[in-house]
N, C-alpha and C. Protein backbone atom coordinates (compact mmCIF):
# COMPACT_ATOMS: atom_id res chain seq x y z
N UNK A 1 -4.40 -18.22 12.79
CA UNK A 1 -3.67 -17.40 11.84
C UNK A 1 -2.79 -16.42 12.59
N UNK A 2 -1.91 -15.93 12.15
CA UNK A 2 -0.76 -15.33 13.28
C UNK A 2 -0.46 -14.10 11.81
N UNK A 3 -0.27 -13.22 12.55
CA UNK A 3 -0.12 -11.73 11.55
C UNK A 3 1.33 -11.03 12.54
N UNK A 4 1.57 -10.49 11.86
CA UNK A 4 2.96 -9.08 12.53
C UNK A 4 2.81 -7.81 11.68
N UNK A 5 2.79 -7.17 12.96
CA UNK A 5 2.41 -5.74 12.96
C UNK A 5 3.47 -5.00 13.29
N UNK A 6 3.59 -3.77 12.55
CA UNK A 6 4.33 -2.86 13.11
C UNK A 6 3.86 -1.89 14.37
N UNK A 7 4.09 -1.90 15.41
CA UNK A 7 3.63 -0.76 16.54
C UNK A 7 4.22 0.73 16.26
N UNK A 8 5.82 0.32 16.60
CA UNK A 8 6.42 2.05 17.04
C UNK A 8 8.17 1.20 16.91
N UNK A 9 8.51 2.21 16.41
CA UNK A 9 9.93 2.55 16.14
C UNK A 9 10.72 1.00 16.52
N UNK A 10 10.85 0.36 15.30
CA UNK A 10 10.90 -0.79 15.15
C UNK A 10 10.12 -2.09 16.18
N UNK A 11 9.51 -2.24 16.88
CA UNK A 11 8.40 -3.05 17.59
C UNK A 11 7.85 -3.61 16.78
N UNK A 12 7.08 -4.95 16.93
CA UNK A 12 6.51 -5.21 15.95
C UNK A 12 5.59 -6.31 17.08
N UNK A 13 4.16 -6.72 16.80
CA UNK A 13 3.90 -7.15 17.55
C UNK A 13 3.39 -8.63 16.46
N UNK A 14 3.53 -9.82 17.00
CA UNK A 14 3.00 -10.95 16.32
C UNK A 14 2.64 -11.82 16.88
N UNK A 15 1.19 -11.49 16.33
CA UNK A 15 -0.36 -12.32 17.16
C UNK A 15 -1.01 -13.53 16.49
N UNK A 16 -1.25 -14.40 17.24
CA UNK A 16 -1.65 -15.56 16.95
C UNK A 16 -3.09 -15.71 17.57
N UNK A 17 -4.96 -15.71 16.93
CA UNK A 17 -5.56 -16.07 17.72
C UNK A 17 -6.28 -17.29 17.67
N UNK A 18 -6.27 -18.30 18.69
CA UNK A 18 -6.00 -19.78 18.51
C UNK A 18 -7.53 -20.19 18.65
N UNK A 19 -8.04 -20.89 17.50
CA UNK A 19 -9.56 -21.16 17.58
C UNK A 19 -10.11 -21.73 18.93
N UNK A 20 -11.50 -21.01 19.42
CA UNK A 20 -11.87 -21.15 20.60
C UNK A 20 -11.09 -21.05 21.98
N UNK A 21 -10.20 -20.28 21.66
CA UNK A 21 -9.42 -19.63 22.78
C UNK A 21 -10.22 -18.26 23.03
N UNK A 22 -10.24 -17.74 24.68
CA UNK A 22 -10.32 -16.55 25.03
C UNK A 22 -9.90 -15.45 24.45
N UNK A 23 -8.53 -15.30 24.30
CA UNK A 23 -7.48 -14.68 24.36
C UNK A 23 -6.54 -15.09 23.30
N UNK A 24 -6.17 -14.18 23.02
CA UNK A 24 -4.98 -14.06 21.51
C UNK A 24 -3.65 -14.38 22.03
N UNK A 25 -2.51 -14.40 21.73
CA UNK A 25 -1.41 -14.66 22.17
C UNK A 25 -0.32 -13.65 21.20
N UNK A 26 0.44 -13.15 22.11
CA UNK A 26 1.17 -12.09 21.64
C UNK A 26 2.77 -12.36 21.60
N UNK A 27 3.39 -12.54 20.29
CA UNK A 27 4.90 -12.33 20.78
C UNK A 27 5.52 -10.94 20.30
N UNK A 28 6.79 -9.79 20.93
CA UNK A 28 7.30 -9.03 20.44
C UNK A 28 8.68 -9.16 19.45
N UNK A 29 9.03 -8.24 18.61
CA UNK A 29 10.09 -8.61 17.86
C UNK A 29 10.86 -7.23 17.82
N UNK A 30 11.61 -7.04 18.40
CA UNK A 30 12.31 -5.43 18.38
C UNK A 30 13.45 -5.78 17.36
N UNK A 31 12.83 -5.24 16.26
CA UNK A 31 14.40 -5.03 15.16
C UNK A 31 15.21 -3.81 15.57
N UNK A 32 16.74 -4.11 15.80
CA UNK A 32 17.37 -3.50 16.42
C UNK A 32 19.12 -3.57 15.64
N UNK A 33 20.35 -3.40 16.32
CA UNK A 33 21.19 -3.87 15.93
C UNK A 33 21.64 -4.80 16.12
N UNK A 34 20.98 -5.68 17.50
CA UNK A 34 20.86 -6.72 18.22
C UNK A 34 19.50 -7.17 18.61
N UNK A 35 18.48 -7.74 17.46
CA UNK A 35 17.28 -7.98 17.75
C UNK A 35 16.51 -9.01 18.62
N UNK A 36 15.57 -8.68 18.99
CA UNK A 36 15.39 -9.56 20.31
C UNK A 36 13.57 -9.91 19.54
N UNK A 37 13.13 -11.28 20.56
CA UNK A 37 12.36 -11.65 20.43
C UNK A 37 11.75 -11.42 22.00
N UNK A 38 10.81 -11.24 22.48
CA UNK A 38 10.03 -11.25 23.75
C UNK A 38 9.17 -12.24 23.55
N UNK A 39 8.74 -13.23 24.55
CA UNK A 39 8.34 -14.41 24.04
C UNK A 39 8.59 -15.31 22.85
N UNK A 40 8.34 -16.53 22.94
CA UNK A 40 8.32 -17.53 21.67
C UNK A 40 6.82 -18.15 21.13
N UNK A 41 5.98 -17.93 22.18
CA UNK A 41 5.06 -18.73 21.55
C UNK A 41 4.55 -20.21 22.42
N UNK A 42 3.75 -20.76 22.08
CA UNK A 42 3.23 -21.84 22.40
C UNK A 42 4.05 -22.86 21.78
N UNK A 43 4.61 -24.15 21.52
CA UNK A 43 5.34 -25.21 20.43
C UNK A 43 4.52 -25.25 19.50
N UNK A 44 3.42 -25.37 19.49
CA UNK A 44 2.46 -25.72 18.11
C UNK A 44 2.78 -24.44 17.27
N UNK A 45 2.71 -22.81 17.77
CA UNK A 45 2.79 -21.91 16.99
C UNK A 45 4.47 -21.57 16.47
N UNK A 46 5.20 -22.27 16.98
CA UNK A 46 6.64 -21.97 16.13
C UNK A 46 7.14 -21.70 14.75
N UNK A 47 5.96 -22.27 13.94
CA UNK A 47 6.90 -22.26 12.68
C UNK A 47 5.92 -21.12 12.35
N UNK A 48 4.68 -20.82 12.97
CA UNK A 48 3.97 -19.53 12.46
C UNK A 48 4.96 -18.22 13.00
N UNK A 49 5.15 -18.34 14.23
CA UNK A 49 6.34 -17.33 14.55
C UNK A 49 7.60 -17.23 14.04
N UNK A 50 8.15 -18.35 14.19
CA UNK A 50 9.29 -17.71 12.85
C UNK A 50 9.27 -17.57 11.38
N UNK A 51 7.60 -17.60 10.95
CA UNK A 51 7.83 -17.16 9.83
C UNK A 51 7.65 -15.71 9.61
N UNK A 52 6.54 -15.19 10.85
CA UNK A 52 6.61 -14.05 10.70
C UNK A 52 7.66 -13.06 11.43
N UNK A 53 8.79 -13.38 11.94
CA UNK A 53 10.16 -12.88 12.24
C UNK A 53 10.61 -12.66 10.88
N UNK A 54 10.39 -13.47 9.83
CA UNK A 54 11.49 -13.88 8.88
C UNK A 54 10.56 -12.56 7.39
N UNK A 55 9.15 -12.30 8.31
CA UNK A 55 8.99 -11.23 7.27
C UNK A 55 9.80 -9.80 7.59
N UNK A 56 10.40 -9.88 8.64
CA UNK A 56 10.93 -8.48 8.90
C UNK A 56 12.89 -8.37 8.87
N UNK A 57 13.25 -9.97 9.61
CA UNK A 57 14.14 -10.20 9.78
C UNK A 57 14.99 -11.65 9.26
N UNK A 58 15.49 -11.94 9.21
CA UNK A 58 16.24 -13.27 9.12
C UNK A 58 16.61 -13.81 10.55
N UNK A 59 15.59 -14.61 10.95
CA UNK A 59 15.29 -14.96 12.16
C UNK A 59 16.98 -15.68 13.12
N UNK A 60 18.14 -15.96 12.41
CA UNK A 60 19.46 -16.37 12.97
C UNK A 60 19.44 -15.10 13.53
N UNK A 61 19.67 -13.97 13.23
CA UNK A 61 20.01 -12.68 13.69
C UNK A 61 19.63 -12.24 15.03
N UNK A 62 18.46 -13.13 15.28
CA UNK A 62 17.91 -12.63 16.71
C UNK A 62 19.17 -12.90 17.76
N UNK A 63 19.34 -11.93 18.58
CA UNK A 63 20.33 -11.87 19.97
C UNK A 63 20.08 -12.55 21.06
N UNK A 64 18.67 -12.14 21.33
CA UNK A 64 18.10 -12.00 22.51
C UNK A 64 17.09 -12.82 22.50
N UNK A 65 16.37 -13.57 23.19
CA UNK A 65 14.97 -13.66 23.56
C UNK A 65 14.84 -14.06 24.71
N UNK A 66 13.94 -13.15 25.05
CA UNK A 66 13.69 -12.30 26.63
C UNK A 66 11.86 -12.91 26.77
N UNK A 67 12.41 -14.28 28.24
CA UNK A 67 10.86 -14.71 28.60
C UNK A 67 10.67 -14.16 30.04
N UNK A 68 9.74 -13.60 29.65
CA UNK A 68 8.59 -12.38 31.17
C UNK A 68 7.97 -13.21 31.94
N UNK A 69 7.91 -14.29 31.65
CA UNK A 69 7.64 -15.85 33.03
C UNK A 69 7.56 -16.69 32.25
N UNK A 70 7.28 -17.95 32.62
CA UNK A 70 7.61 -19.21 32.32
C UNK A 70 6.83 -20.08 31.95
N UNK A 71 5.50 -19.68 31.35
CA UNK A 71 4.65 -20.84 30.82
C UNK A 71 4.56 -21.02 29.75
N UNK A 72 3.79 -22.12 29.20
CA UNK A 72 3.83 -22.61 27.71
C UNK A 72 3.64 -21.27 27.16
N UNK A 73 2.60 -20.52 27.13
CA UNK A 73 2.30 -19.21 26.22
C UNK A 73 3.49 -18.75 25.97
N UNK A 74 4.38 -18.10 26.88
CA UNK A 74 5.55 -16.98 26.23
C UNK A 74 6.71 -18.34 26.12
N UNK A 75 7.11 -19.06 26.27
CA UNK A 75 8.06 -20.26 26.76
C UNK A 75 8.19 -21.74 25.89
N UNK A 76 6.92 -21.55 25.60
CA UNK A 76 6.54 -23.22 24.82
C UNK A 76 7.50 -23.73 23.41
N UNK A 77 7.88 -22.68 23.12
CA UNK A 77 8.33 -22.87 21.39
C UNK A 77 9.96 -23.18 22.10
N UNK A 78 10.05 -22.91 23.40
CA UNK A 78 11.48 -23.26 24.02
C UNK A 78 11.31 -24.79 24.90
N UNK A 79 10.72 -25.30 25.02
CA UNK A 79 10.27 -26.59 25.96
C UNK A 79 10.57 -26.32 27.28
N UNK A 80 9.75 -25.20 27.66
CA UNK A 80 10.12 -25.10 28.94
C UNK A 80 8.70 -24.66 29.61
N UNK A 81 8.95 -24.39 31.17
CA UNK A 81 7.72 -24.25 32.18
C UNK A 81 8.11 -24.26 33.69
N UNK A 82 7.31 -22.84 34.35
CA UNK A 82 8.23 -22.85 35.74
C UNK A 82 7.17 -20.99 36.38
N UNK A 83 6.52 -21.00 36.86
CA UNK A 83 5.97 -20.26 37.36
C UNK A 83 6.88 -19.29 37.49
N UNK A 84 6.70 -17.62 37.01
CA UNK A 84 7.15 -16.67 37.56
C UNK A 84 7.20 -15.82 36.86
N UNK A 85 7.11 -14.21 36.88
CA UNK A 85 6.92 -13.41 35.79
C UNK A 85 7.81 -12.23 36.40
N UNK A 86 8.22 -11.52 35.37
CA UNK A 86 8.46 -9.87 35.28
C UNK A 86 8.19 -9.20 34.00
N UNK A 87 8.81 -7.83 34.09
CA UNK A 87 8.47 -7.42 33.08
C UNK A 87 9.75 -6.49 32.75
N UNK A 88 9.71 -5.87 31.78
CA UNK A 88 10.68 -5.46 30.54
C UNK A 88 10.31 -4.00 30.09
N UNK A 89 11.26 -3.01 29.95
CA UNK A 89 10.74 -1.46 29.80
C UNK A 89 11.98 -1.06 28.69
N UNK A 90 11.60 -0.81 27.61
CA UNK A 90 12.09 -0.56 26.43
C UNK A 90 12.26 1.00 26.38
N UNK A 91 13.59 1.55 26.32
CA UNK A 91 14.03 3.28 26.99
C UNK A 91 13.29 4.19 25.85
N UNK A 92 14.13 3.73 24.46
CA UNK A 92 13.99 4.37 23.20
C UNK A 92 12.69 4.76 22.75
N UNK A 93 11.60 3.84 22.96
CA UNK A 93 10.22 4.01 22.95
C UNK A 93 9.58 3.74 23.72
N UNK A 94 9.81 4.12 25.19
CA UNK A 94 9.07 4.11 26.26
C UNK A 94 7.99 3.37 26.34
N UNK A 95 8.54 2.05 25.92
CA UNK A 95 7.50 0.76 25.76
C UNK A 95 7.78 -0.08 26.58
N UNK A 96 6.68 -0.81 27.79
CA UNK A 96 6.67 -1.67 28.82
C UNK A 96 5.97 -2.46 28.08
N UNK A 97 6.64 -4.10 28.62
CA UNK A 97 6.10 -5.40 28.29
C UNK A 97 5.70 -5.70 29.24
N UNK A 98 4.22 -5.73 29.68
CA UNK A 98 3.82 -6.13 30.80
C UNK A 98 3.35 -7.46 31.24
N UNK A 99 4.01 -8.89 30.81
CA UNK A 99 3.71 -10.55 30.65
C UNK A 99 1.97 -10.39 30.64
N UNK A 100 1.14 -10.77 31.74
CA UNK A 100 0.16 -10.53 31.85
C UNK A 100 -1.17 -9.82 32.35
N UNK A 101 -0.21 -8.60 32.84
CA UNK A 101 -0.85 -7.60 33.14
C UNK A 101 -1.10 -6.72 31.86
N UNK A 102 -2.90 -6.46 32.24
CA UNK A 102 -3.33 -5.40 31.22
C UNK A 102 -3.54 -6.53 29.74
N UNK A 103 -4.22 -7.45 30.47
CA UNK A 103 -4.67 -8.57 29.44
C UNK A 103 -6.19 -8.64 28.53
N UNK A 104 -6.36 -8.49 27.44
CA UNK A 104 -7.51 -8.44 26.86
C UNK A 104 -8.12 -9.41 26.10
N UNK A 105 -9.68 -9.84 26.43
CA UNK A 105 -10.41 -11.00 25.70
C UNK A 105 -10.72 -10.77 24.16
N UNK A 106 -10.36 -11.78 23.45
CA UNK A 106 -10.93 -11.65 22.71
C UNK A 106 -9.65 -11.41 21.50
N UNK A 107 -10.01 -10.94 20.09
CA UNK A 107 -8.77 -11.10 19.11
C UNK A 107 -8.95 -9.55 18.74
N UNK A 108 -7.93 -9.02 19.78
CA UNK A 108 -7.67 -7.40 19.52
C UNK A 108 -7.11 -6.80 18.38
N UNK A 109 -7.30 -5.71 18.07
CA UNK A 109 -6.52 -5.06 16.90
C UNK A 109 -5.12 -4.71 17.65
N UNK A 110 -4.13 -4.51 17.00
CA UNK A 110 -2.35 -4.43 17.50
C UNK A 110 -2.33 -3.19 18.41
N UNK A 111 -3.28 -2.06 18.10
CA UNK A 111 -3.28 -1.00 18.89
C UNK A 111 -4.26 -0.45 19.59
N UNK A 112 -4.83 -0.29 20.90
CA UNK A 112 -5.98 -0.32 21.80
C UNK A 112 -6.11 1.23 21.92
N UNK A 113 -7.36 1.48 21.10
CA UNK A 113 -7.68 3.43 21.50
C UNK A 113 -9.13 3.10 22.28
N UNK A 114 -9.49 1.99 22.85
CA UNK A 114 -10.59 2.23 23.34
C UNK A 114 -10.42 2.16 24.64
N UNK A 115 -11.60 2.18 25.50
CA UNK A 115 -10.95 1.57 27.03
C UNK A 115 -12.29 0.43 26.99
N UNK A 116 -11.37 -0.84 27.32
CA UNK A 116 -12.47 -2.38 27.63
C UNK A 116 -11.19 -2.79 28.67
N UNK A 117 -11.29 -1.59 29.53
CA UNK A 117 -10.35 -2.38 30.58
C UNK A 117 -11.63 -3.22 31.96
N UNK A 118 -12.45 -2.79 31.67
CA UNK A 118 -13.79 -3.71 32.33
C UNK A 118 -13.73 -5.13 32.11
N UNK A 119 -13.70 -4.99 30.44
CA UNK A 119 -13.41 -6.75 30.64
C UNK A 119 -12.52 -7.87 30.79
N UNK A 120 -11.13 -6.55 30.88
CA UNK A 120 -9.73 -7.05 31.61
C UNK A 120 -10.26 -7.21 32.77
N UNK A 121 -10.82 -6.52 33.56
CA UNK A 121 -10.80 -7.18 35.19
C UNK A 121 -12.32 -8.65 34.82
N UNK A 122 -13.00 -8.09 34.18
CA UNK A 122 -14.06 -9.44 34.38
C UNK A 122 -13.00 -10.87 33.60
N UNK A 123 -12.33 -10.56 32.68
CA UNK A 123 -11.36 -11.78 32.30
C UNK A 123 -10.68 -12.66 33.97
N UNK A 124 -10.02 -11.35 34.20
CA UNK A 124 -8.77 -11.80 35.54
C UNK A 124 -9.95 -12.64 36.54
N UNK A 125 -11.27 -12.12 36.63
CA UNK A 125 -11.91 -12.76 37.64
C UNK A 125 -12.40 -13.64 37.40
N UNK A 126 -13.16 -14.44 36.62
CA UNK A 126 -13.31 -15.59 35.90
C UNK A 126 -12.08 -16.91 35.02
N UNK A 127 -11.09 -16.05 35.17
CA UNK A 127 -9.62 -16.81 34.58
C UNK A 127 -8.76 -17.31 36.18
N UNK A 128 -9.12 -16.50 37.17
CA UNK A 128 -8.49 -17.06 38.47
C UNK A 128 -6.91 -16.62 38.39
N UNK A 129 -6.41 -15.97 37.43
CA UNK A 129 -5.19 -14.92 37.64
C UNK A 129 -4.48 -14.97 39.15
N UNK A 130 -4.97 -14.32 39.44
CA UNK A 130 -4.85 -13.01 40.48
C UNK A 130 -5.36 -13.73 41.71
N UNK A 131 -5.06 -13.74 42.69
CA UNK A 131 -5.31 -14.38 43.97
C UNK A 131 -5.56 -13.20 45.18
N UNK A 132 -5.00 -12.73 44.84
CA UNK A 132 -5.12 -10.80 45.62
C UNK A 132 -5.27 -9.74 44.94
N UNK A 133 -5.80 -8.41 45.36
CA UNK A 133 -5.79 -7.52 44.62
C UNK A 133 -4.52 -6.24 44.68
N UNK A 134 -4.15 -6.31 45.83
CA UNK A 134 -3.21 -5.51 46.71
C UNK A 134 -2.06 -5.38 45.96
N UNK A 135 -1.15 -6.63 45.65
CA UNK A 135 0.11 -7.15 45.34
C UNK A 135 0.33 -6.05 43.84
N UNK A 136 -1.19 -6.22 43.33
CA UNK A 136 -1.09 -6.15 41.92
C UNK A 136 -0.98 -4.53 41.25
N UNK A 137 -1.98 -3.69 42.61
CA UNK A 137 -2.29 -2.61 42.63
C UNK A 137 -0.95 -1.95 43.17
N UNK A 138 -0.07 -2.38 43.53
CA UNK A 138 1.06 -1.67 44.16
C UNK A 138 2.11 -1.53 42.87
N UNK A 139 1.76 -3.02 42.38
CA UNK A 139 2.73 -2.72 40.93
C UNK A 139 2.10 -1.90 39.55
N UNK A 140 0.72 -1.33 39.32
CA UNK A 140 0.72 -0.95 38.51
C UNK A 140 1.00 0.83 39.32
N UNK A 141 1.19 0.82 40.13
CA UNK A 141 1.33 2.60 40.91
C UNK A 141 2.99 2.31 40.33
N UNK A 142 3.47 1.56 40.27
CA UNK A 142 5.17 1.80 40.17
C UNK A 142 4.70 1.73 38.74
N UNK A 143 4.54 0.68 38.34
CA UNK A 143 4.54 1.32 36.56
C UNK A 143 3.54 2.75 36.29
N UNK A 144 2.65 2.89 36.70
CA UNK A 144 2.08 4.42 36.02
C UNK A 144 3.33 5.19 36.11
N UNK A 145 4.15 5.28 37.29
CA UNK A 145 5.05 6.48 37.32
C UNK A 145 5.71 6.48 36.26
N UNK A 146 6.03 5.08 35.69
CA UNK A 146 7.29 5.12 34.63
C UNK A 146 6.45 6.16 33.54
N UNK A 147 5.48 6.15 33.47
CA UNK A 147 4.85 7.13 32.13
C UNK A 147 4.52 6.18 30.59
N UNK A 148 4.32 5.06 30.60
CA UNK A 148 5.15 4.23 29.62
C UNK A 148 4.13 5.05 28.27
N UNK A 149 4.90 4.79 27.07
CA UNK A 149 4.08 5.53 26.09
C UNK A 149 3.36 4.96 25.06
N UNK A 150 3.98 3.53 25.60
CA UNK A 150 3.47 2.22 24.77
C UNK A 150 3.27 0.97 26.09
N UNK A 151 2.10 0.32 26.09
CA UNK A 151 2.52 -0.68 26.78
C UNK A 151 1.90 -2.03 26.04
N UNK A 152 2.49 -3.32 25.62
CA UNK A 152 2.72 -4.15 24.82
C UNK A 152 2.13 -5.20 25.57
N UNK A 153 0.90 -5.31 25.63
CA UNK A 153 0.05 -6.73 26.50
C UNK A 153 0.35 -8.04 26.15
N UNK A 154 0.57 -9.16 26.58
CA UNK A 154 1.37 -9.96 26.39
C UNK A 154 -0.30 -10.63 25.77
N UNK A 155 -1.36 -10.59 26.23
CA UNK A 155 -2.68 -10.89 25.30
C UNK A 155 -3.43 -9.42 24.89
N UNK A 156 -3.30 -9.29 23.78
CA UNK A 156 -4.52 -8.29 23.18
C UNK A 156 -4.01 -7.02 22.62
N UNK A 157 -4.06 -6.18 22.04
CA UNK A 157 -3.29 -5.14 21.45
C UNK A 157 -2.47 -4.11 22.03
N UNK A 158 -1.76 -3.31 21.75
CA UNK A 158 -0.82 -2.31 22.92
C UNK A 158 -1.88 -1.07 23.23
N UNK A 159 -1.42 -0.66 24.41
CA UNK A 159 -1.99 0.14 24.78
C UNK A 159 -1.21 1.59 24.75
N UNK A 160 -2.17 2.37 24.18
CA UNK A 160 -0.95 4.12 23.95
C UNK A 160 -1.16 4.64 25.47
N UNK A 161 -0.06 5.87 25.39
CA UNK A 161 -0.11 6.25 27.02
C UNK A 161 -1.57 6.95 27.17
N UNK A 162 -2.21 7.32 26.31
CA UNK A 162 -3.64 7.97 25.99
C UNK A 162 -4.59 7.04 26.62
N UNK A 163 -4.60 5.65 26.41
CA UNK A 163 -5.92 4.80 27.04
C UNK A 163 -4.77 4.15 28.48
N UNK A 164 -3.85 4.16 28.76
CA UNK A 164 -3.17 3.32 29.13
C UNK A 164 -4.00 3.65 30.59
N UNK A 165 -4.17 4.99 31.29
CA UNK A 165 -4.81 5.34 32.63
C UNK A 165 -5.70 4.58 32.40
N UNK A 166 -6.74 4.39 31.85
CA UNK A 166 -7.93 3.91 32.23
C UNK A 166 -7.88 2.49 32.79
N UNK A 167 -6.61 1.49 31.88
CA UNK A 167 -6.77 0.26 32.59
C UNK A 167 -6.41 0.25 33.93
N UNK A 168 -4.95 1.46 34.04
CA UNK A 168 -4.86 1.56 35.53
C UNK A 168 -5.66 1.95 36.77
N UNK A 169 -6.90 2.34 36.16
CA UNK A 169 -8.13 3.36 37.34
C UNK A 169 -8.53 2.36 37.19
N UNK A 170 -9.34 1.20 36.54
CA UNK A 170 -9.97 0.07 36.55
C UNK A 170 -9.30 -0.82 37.73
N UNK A 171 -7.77 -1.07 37.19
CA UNK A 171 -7.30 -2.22 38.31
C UNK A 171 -7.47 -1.65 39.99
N UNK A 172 -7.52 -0.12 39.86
CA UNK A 172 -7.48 0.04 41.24
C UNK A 172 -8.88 0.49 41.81
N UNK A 173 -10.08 0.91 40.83
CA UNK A 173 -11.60 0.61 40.93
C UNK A 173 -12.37 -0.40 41.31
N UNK A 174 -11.61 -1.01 40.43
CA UNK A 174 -12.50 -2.62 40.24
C UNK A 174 -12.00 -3.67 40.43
N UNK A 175 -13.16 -4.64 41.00
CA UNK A 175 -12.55 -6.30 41.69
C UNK A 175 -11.99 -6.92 40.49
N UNK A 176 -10.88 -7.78 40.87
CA UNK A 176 -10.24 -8.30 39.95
C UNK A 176 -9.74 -9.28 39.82
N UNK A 177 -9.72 -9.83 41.67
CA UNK A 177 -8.90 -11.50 42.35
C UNK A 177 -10.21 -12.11 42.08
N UNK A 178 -9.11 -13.25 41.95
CA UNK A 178 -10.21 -14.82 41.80
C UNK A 178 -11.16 -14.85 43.09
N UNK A 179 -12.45 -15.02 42.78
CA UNK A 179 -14.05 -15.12 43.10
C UNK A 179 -14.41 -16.09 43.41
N UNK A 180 -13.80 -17.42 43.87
CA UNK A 180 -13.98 -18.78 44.09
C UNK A 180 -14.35 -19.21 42.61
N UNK A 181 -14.21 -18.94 41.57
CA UNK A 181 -14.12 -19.38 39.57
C UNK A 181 -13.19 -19.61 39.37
N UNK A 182 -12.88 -20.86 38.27
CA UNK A 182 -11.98 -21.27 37.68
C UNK A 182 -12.55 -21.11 35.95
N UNK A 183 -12.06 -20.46 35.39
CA UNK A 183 -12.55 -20.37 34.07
C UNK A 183 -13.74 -20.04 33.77
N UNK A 184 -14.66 -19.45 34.80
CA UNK A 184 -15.97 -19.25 34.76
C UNK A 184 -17.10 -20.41 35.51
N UNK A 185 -16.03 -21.01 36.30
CA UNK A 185 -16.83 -22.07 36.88
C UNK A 185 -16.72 -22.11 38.21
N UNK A 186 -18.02 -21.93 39.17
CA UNK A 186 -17.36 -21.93 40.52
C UNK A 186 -17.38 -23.17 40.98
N UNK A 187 -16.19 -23.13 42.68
CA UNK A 187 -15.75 -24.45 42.27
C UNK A 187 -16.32 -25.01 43.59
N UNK A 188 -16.28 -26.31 43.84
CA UNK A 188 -17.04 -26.98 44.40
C UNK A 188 -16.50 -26.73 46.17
N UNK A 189 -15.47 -26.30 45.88
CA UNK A 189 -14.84 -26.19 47.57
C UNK A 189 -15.17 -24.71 47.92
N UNK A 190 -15.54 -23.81 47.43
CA UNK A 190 -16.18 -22.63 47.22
C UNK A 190 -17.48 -22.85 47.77
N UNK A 191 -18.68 -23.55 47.09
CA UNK A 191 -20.03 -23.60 47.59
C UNK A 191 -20.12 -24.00 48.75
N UNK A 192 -19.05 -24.75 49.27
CA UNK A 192 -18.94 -26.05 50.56
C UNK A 192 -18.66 -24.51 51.64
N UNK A 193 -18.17 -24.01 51.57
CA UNK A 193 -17.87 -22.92 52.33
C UNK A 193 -18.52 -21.84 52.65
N UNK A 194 -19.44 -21.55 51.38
CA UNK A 194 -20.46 -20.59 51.69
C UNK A 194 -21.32 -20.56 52.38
């Protein structure tokens, strides 16, 4: 089932959570004068996403759509695929799209006042994400500075600048690179080594 939410000053976030999936899937929709879409979706979820564009907007109108890396999740509803990510910082409402950083299990509510940034890092370590911890920790010190006042998880609800520290003291607290697990499974070239 896929819902759209309003966040903050036109944002809108529209979530899809896909039976027996981990993780929810998030696309953004900034109604604007030139509205943009951030992600598309998976192909299977397309016509759920543009229907819920079409509750806010008349989905031709979109300008823009802006993909933060290249896999089926944000990419799919475009037929495309290609390793690589960035991210996106929205001025007007000091809202960062962070692709998959600051990712949450499970089928979140649109706006995060709690802190379960614990089971963001136990996700990343059992999902095999993250291959280092270093790379990752250097980029959330450049984003804390930005201050962001919204940040828009590409899985799981946004985070206000109020909880937003905590996921950042977590990523730089707590282990977070892949553990020799693939999905919760360790893997056989792992034991051979131990």
């Amino acid at each position: 089932m896929t819902h759209i939410d309003q966040i903050v000053g036109g944002i809108y976030r529209i979530s899809t959570m896909p039976k027996d999936s981990p993780v929810g899937f998030n696309q953004f929709l900034i109604d604007d004068e030139q509205p943009a879409l951030i992600h598309t979706g998976m192909a299977p979820m397309y016509a759920d996403v543009c229907k819920a564009i079409g509750r806010v907007l008349d989905p031709s109108r979109l300008a823009y759509i802006i993909l933060l890396h290249f896999e089926g999740d944000e990419c799919g509803g475009m037929d495309v695929h290609h390793w690589d990510s960035m991210m996106l910082w929205e001025e007007k409402t000091s809202s960062l799209f962070p692709a998959d950083l600051f990712i949450q299990p499970g089928d979140q509510p649109p706006v995060i006042h709690e802190n379960i940034s614990s089971a963001m890092c136990e996700l990343y370590r059992h999902a095999g994400i993250f291959a280092h911890e270093d790379p990752v920790r250097r980029v959330v010190d450049r984003v804390e500075r930005m201050k962001p006042e919204w940040v828009h998880a590409m899985h799981g609800g946004t985070l206000t600048g109020k909880i937003f520290p905590s996921f950042t003291r977590a990523l730089r607290d707590q282990p977070f690179a892949y553990r020799g697990e693939l999905l919760g499974r360790t893997l056989a070239t792992e034991q051979a080594f131990a």
